[in-house]
C-alpha atoms as a PDB file:
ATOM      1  CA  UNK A   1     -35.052   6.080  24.070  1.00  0.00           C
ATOM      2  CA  UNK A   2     -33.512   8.277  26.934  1.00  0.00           C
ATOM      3  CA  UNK A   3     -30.210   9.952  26.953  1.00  0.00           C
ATOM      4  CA  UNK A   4     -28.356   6.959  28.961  1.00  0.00           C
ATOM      5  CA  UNK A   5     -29.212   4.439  26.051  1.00  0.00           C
ATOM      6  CA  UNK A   6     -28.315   6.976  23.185  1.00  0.00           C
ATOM      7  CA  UNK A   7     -25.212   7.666  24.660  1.00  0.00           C
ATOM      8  CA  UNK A   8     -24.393   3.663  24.971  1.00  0.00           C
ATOM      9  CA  UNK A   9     -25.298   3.188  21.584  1.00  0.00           C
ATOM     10  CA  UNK A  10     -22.958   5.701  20.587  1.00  0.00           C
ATOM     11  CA  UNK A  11     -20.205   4.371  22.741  1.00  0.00           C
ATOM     12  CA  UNK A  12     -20.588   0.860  21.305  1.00  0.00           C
ATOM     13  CA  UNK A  13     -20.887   1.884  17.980  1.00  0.00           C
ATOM     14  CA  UNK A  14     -17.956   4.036  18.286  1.00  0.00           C
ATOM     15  CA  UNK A  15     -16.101   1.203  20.063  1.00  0.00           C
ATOM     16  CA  UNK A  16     -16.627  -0.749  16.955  1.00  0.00           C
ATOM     17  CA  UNK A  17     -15.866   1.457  14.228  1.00  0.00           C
ATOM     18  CA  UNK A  18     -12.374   2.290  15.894  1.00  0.00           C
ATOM     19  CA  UNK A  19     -11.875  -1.653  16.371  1.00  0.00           C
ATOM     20  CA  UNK A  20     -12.479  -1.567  12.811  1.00  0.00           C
ATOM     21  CA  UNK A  21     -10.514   0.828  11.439  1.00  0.00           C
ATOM     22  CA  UNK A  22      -7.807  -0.791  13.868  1.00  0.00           C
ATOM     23  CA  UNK A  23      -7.894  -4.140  12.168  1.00  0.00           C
ATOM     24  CA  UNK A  24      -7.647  -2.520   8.880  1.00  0.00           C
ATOM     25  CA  UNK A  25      -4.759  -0.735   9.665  1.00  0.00           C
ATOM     26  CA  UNK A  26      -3.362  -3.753  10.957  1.00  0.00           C
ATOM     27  CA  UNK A  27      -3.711  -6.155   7.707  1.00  0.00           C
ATOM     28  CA  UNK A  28      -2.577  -3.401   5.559  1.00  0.00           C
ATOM     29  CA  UNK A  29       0.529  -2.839   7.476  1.00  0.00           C
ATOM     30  CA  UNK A  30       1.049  -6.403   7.790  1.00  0.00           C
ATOM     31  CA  UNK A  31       0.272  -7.614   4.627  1.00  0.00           C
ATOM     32  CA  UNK A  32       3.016  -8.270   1.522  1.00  0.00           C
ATOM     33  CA  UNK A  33       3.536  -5.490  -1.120  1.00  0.00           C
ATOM     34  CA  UNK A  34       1.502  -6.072  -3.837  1.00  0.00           C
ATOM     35  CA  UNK A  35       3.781  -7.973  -6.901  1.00  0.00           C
ATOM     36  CA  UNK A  36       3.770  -4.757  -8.801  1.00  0.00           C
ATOM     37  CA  UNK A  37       5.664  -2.819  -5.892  1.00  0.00           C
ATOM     38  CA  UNK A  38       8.302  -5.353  -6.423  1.00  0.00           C
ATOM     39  CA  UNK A  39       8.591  -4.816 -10.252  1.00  0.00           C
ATOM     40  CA  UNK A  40       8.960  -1.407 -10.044  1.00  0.00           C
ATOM     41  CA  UNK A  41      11.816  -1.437  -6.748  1.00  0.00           C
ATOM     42  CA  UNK A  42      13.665  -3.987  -8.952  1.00  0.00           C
ATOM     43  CA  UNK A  43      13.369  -1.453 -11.631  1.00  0.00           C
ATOM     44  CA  UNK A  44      14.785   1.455  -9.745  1.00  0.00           C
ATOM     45  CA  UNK A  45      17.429  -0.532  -8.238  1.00  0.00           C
ATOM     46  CA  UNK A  46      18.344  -2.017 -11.258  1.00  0.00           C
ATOM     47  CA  UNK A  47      22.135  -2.451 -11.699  1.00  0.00           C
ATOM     48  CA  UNK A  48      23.783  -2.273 -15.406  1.00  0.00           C
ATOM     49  CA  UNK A  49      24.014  -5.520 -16.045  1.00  0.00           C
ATOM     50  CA  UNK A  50      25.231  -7.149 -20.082  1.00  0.00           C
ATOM     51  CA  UNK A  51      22.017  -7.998 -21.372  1.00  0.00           C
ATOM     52  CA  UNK A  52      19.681  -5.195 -21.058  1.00  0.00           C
ATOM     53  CA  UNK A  53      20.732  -1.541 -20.883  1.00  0.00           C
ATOM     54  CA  UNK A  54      18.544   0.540 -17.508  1.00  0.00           C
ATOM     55  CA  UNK A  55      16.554   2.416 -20.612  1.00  0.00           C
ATOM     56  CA  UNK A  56      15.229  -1.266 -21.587  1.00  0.00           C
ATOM     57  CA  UNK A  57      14.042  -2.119 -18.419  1.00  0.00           C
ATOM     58  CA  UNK A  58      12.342   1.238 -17.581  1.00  0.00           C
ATOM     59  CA  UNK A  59      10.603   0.063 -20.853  1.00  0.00           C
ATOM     60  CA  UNK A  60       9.677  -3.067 -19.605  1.00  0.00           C
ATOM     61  CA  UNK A  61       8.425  -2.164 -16.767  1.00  0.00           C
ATOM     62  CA  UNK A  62       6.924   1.338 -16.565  1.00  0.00           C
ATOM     63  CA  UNK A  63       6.204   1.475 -20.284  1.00  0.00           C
ATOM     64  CA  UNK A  64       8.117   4.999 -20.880  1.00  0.00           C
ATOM     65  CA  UNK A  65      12.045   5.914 -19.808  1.00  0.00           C
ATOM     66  CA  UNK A  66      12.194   7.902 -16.680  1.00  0.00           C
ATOM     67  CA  UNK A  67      14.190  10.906 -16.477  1.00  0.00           C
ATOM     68  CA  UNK A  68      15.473  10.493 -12.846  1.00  0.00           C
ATOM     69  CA  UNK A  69      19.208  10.872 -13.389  1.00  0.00           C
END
């Protein structure tokens, strides 16, 4: 192999491993939260409602009380 055709196989291997990188960037950004994320934004936004108390559903969800406030 001479230089010229080391240096394009470099380039198009480069060229594909930022094409790849690109599309994963791309699906993760477009992509829905996982159902967990949800859960736990639900949780945190959670307004005192009559049948459970914010302690309960930090139990619920996240297993322990969080000491956030």
């Amino acid at each position: 192999m001479n230089n010229v055709h080391r240096l394009f196989v470099l380039a198009v291997a480069w060229v594909f491993f930022i094409l790849g990188v690109t599309i994963a960037y791309y699906k993760q950004f477009t992509d829905d939260p996982p159902e967990h994320f949800a859960i736990h934004s639900r949780a945190l936004n959670y307004t005192d409602k009559d049948c459970y108390t914010k302690a309960d559903v930090e139990l619920i969800v996240f297993g322990k009380i969080l000491d956030n406030e």
